[in-house]
PDB file of N, CA and C in Angstrom:
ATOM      1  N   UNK A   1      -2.516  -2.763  17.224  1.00  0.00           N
ATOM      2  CA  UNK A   1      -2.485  -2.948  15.778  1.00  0.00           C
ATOM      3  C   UNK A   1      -3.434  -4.100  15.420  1.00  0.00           C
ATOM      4  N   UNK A   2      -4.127  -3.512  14.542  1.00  0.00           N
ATOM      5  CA  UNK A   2      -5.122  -4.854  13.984  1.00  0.00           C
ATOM      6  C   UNK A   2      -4.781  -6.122  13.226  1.00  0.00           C
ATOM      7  N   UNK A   3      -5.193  -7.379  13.302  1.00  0.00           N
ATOM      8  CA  UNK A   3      -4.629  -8.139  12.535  1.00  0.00           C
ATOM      9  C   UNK A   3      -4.490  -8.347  11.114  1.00  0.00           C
ATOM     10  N   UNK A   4      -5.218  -7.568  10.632  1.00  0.00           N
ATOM     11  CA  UNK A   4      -5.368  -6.974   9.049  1.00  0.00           C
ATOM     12  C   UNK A   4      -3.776  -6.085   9.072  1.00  0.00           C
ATOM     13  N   UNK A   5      -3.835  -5.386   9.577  1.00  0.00           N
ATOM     14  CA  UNK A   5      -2.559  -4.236   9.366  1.00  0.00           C
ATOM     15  C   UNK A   5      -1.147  -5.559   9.603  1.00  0.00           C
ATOM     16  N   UNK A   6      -1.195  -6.456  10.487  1.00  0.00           N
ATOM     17  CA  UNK A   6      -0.202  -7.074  10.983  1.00  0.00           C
ATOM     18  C   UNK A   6       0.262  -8.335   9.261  1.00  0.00           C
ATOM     19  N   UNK A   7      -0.804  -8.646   9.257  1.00  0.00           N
ATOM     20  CA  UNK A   7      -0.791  -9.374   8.307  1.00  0.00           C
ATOM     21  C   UNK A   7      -0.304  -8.437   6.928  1.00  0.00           C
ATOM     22  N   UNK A   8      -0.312  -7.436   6.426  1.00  0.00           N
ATOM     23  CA  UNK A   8      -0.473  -6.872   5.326  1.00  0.00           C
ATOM     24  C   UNK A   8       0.905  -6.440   5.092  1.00  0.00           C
ATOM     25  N   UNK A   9       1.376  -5.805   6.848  1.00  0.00           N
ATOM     26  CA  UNK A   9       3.019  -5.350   7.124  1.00  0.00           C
ATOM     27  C   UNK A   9       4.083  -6.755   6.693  1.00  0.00           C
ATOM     28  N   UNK A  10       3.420  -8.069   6.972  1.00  0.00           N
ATOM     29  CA  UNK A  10       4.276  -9.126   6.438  1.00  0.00           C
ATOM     30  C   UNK A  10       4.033  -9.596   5.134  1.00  0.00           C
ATOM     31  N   UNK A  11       3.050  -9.588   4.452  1.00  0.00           N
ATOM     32  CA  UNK A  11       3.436  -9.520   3.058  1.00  0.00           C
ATOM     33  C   UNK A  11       3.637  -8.515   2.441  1.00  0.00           C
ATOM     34  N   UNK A  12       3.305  -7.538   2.632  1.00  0.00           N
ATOM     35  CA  UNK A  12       4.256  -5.895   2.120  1.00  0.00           C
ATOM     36  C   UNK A  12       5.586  -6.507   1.923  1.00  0.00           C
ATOM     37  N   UNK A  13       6.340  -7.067   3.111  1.00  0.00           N
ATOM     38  CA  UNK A  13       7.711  -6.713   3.934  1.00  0.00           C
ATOM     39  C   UNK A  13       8.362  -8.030   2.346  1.00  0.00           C
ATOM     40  N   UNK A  14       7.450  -8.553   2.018  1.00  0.00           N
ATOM     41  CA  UNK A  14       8.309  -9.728   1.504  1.00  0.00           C
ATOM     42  C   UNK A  14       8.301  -9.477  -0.286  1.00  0.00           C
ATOM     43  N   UNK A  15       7.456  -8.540  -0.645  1.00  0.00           N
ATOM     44  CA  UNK A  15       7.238  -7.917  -1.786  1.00  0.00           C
ATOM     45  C   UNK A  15       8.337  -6.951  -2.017  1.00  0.00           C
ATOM     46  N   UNK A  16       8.815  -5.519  -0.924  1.00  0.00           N
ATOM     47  CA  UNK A  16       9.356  -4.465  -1.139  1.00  0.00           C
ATOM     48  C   UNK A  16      10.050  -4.281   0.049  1.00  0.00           C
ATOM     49  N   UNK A  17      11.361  -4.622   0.059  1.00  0.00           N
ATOM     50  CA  UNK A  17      12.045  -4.567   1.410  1.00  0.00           C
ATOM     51  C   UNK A  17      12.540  -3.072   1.381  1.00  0.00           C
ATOM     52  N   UNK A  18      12.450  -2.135   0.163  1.00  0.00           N
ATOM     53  CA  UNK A  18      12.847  -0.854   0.520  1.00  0.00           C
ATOM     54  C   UNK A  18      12.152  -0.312  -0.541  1.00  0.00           C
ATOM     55  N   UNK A  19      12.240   1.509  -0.296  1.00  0.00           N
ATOM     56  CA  UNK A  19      11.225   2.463  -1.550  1.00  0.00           C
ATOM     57  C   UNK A  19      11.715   3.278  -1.348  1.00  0.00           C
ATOM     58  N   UNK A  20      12.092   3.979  -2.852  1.00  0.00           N
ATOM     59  CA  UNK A  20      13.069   5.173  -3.007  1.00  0.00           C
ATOM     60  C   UNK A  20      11.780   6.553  -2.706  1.00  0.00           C
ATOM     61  N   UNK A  21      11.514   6.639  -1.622  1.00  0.00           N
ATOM     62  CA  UNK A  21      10.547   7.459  -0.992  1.00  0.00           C
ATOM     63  C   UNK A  21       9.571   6.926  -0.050  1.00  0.00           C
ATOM     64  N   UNK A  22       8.402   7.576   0.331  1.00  0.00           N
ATOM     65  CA  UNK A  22       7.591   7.449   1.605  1.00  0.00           C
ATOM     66  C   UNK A  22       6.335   6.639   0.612  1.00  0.00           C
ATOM     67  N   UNK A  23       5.983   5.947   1.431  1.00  0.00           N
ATOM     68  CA  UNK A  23       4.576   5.608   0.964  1.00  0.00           C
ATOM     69  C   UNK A  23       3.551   5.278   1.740  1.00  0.00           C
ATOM     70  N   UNK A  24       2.562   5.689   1.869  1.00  0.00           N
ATOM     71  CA  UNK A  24       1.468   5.271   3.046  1.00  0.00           C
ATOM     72  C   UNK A  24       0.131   4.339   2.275  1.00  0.00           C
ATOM     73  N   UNK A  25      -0.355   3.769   2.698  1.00  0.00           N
ATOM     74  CA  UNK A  25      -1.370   2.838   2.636  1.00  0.00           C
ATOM     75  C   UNK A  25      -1.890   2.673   3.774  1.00  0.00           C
ATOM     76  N   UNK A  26      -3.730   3.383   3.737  1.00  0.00           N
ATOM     77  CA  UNK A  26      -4.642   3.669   4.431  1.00  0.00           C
ATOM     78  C   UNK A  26      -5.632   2.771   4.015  1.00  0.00           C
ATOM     79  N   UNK A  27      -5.739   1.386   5.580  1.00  0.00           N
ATOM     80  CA  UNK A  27      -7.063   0.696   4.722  1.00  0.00           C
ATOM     81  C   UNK A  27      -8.048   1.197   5.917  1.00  0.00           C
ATOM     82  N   UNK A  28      -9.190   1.037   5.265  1.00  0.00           N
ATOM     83  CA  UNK A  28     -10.385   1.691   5.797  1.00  0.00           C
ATOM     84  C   UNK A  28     -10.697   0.983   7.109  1.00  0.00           C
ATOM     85  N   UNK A  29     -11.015   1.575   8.029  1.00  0.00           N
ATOM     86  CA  UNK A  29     -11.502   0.718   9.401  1.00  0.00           C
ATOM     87  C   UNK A  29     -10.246   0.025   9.996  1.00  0.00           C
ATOM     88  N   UNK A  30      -9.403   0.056   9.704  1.00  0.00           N
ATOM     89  CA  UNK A  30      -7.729  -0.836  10.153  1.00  0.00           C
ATOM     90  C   UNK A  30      -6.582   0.316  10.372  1.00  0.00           C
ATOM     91  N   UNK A  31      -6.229   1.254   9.672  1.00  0.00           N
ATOM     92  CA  UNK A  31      -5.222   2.029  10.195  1.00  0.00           C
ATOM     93  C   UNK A  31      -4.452   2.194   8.535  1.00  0.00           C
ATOM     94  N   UNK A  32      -3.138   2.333   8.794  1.00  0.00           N
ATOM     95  CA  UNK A  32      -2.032   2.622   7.967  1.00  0.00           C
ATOM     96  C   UNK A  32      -0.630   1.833   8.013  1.00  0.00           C
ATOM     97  N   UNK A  33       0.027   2.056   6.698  1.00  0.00           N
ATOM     98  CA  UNK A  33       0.850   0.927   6.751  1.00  0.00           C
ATOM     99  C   UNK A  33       1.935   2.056   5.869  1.00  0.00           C
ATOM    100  N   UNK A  34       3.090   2.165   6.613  1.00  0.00           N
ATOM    101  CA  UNK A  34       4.492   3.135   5.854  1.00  0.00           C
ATOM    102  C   UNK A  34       5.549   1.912   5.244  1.00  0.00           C
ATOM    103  N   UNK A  35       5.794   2.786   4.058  1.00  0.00           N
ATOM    104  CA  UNK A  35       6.962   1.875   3.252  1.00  0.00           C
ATOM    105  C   UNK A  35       7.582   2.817   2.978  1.00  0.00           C
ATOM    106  N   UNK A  36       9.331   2.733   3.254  1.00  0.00           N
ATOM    107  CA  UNK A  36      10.477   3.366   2.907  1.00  0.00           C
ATOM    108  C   UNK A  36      11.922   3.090   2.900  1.00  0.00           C
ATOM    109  N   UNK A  37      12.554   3.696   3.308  1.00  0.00           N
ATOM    110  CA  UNK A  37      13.648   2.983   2.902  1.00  0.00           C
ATOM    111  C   UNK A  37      14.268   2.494   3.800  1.00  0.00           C
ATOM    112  N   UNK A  38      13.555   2.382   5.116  1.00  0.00           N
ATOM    113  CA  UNK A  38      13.773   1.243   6.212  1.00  0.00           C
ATOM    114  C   UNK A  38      13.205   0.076   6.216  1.00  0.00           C
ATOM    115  N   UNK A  39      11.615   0.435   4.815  1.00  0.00           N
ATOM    116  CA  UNK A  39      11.221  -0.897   4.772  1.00  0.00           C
ATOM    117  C   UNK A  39       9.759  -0.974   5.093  1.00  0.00           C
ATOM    118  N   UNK A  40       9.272  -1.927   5.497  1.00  0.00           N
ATOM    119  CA  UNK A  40       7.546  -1.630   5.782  1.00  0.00           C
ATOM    120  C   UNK A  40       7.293  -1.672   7.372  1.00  0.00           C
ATOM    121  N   UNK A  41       6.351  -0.612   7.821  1.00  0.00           N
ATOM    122  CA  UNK A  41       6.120  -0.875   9.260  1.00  0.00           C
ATOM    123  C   UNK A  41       4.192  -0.195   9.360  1.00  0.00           C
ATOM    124  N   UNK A  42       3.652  -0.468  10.272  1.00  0.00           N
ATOM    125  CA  UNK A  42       2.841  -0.178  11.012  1.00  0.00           C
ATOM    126  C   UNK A  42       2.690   1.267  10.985  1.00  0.00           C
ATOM    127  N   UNK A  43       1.799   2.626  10.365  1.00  0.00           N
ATOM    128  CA  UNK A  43       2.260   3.887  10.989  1.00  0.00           C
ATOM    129  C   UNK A  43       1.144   5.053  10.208  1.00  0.00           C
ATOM    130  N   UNK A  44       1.299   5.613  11.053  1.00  0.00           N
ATOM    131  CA  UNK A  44       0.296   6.815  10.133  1.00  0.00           C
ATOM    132  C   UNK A  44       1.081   8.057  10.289  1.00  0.00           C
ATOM    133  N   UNK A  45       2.333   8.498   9.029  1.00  0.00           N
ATOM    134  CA  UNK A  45       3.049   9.287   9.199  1.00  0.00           C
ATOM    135  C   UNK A  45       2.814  10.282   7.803  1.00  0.00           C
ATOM    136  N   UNK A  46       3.372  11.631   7.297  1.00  0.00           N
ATOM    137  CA  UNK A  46       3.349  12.378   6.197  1.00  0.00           C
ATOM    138  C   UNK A  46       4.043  11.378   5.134  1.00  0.00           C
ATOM    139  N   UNK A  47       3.332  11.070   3.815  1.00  0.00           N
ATOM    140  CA  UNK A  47       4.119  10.676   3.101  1.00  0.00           C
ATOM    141  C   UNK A  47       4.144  11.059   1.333  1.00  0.00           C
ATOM    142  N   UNK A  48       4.770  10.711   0.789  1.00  0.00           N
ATOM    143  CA  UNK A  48       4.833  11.224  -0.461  1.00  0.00           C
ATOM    144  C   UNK A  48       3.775  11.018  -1.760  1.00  0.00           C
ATOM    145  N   UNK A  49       3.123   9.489  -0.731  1.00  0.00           N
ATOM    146  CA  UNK A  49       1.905   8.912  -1.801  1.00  0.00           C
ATOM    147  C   UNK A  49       1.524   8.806  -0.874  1.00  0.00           C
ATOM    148  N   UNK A  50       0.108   8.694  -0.958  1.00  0.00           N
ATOM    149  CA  UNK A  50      -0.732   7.878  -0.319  1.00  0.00           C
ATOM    150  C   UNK A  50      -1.988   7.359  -0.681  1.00  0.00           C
ATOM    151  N   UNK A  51      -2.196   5.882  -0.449  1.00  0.00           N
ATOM    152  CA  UNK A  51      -2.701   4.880  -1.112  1.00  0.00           C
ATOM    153  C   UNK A  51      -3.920   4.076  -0.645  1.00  0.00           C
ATOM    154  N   UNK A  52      -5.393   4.933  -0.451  1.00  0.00           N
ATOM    155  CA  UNK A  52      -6.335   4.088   0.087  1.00  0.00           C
ATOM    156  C   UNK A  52      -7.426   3.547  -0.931  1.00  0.00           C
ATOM    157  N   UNK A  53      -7.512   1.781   0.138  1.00  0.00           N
ATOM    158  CA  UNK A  53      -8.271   1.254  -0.614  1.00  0.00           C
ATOM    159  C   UNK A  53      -9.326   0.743   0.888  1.00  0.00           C
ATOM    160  N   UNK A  54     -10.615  -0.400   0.486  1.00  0.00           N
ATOM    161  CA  UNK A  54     -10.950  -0.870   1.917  1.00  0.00           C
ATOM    162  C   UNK A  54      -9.965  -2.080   1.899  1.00  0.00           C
ATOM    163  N   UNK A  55     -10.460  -2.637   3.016  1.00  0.00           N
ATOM    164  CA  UNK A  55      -9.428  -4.178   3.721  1.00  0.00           C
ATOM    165  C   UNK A  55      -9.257  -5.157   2.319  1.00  0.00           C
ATOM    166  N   UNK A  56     -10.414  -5.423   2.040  1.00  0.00           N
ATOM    167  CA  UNK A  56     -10.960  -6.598   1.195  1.00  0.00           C
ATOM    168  C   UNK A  56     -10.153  -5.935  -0.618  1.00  0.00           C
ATOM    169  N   UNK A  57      -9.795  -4.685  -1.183  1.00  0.00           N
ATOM    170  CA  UNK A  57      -9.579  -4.472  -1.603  1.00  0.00           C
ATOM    171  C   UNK A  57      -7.871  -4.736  -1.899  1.00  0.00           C
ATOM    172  N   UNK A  58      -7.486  -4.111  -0.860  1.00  0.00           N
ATOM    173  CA  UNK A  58      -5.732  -4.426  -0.483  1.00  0.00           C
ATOM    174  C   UNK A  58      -5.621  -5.695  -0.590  1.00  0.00           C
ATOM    175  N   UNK A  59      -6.274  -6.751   0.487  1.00  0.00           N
ATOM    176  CA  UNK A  59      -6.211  -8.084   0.774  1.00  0.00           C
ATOM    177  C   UNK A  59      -5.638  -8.511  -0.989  1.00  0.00           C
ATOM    178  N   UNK A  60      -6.801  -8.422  -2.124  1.00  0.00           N
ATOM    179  CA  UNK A  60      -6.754  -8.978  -3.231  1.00  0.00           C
ATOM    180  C   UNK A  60      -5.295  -8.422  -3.955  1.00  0.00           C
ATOM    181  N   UNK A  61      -5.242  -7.150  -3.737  1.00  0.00           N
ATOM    182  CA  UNK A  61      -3.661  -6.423  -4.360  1.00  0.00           C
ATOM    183  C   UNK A  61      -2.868  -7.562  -3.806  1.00  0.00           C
ATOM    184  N   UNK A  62      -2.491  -7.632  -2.847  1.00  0.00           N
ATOM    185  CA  UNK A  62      -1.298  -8.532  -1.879  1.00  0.00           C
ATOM    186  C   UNK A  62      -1.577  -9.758  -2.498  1.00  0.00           C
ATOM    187  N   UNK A  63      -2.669 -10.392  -2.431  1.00  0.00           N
ATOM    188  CA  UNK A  63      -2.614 -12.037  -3.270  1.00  0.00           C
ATOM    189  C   UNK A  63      -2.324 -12.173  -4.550  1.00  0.00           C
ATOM    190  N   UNK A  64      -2.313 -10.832  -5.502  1.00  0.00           N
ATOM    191  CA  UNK A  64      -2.230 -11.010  -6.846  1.00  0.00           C
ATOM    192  C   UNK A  64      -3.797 -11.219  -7.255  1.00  0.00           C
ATOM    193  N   UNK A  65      -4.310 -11.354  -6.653  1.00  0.00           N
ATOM    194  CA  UNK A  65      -5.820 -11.537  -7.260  1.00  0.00           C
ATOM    195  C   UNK A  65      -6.366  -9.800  -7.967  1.00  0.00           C
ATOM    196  N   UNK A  66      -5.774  -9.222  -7.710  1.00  0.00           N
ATOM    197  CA  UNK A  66      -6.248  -7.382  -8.260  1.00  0.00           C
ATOM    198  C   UNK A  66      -5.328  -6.749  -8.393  1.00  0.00           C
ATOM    199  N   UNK A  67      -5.120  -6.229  -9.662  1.00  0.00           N
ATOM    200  CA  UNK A  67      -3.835  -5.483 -10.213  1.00  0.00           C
ATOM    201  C   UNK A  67      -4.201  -3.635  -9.735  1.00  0.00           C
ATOM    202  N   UNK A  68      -3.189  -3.671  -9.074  1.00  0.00           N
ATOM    203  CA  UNK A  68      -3.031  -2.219  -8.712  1.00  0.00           C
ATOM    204  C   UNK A  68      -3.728  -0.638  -9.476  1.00  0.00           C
ATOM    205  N   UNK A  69      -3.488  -1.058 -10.473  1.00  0.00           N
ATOM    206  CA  UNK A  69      -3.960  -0.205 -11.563  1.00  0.00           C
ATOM    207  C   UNK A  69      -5.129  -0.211 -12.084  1.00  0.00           C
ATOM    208  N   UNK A  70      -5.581  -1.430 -12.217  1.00  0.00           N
ATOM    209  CA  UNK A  70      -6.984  -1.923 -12.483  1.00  0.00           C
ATOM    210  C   UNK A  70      -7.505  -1.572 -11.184  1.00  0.00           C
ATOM    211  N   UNK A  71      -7.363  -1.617  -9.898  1.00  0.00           N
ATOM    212  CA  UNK A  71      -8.269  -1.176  -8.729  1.00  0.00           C
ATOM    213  C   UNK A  71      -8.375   0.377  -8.852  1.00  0.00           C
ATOM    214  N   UNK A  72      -6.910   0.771  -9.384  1.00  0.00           N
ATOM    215  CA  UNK A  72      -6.909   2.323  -9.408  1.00  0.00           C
ATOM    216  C   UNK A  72      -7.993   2.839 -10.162  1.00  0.00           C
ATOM    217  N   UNK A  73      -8.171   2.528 -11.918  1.00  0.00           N
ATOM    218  CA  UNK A  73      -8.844   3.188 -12.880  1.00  0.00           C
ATOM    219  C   UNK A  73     -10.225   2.354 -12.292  1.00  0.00           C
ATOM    220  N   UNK A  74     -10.916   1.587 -11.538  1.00  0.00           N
ATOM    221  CA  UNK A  74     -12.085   1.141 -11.379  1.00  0.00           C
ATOM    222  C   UNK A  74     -12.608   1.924  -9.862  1.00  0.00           C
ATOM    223  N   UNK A  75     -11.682   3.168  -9.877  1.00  0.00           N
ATOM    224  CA  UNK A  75     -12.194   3.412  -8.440  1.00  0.00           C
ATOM    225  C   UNK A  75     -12.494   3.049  -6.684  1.00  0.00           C
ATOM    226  N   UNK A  76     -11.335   1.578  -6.917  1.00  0.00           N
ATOM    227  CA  UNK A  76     -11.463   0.688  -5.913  1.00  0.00           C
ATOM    228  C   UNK A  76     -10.162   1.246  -4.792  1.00  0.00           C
ATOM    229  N   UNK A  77      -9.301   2.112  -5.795  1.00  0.00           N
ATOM    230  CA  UNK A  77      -8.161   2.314  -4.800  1.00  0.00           C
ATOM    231  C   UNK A  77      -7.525   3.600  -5.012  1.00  0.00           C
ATOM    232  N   UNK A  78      -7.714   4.864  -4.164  1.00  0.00           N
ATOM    233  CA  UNK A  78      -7.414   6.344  -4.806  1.00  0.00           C
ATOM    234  C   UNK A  78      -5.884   5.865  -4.234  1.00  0.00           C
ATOM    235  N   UNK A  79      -5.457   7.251  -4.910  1.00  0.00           N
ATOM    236  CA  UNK A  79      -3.930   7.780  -4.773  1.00  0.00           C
ATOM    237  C   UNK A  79      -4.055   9.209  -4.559  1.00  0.00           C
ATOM    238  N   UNK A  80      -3.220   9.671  -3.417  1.00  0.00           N
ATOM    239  CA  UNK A  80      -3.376  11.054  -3.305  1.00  0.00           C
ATOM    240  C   UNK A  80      -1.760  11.343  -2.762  1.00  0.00           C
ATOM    241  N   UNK A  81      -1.261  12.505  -4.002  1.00  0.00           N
ATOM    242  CA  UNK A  81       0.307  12.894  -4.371  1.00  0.00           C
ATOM    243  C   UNK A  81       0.912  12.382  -5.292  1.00  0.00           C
ATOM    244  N   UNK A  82       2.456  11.937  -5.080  1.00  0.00           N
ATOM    245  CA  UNK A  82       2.821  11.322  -6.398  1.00  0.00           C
ATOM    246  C   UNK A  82       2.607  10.055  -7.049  1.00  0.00           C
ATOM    247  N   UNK A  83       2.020  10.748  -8.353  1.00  0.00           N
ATOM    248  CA  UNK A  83       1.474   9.727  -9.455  1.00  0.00           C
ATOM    249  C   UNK A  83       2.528   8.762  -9.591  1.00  0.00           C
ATOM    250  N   UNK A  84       3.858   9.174  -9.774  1.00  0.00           N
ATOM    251  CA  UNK A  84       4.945   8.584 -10.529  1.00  0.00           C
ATOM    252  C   UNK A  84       5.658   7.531  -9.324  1.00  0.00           C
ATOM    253  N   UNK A  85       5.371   7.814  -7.939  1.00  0.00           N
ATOM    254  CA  UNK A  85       6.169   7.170  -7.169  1.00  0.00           C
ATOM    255  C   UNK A  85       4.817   5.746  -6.495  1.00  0.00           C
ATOM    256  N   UNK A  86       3.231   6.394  -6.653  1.00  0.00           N
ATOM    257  CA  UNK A  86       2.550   5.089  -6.973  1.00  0.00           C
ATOM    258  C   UNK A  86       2.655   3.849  -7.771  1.00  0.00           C
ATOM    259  N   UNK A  87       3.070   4.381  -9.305  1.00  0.00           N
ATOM    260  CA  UNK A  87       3.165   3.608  -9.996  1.00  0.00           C
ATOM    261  C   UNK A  87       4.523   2.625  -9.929  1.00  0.00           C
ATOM    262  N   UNK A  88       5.589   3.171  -9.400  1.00  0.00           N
ATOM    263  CA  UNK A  88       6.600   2.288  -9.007  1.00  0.00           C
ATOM    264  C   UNK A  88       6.437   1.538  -7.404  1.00  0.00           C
ATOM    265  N   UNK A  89       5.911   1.731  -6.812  1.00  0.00           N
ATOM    266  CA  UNK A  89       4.692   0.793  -6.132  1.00  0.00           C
ATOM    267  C   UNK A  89       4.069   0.143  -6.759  1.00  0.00           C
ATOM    268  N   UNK A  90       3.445   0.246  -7.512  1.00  0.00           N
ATOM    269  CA  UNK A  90       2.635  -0.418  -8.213  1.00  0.00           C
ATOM    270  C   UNK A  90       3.217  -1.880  -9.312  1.00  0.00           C
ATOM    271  N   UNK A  91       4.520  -1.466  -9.347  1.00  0.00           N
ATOM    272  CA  UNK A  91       5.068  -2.406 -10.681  1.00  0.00           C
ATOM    273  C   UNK A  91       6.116  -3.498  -9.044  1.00  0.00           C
ATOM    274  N   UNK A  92       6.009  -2.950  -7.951  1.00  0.00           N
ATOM    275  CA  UNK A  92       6.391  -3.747  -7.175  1.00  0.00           C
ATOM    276  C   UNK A  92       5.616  -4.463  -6.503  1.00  0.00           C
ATOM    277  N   UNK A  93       4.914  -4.335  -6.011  1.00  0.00           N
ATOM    278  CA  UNK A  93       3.439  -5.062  -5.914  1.00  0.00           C
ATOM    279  C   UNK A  93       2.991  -5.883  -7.213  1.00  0.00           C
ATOM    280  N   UNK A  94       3.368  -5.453  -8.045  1.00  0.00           N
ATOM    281  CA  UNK A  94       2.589  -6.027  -8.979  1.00  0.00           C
ATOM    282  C   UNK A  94       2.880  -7.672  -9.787  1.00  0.00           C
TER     283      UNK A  94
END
């Protein structure tokens, strides 16, 4: 596991300790990161959203420096599946 992914799984973990569904987050060149209702881990599994951005992109989501939505509508961060279960990601992250 890369130290990007390691790092991202511990501030994930301290943002959203659970998600009423699957969520994946794919950063580019690093791997994947699952959130559910066990919580956040390390993983590249089927999920209900899924959420890629590059490293440097996520990095700024996680600091608060880039609002989820604003990366979304600027093309910095697709979503592929549910719209509705991103956006409640999104207001948790946020």
């Amino acid at each position: 596991m890369s130290a990007v992914i390691e790092t991202a799984v511990a501030k994930l973990s301290e943002k959203v300790q659970s998600f009423d569904g699957i969520a994946k987050f794919e950063i580019e060149g690093e791997g994947s990161i699952m959130i559910d209702e066990n919580g956040v881990r390390a993983g590249d599994e089927e999920a209900d959203v899924t959420l890629s951005a590059s490293a440097e992109v996520f990095q700024a989501i996680l600091e608060g420096e880039m609002n989820p939505t604003t990366a979304f509508m600027s093309g910095k961060l697709s979503v592929d599946g549910s719209m509705g279960m991103a956006m409640q990601l999104a207001s948790a992250l946020g």
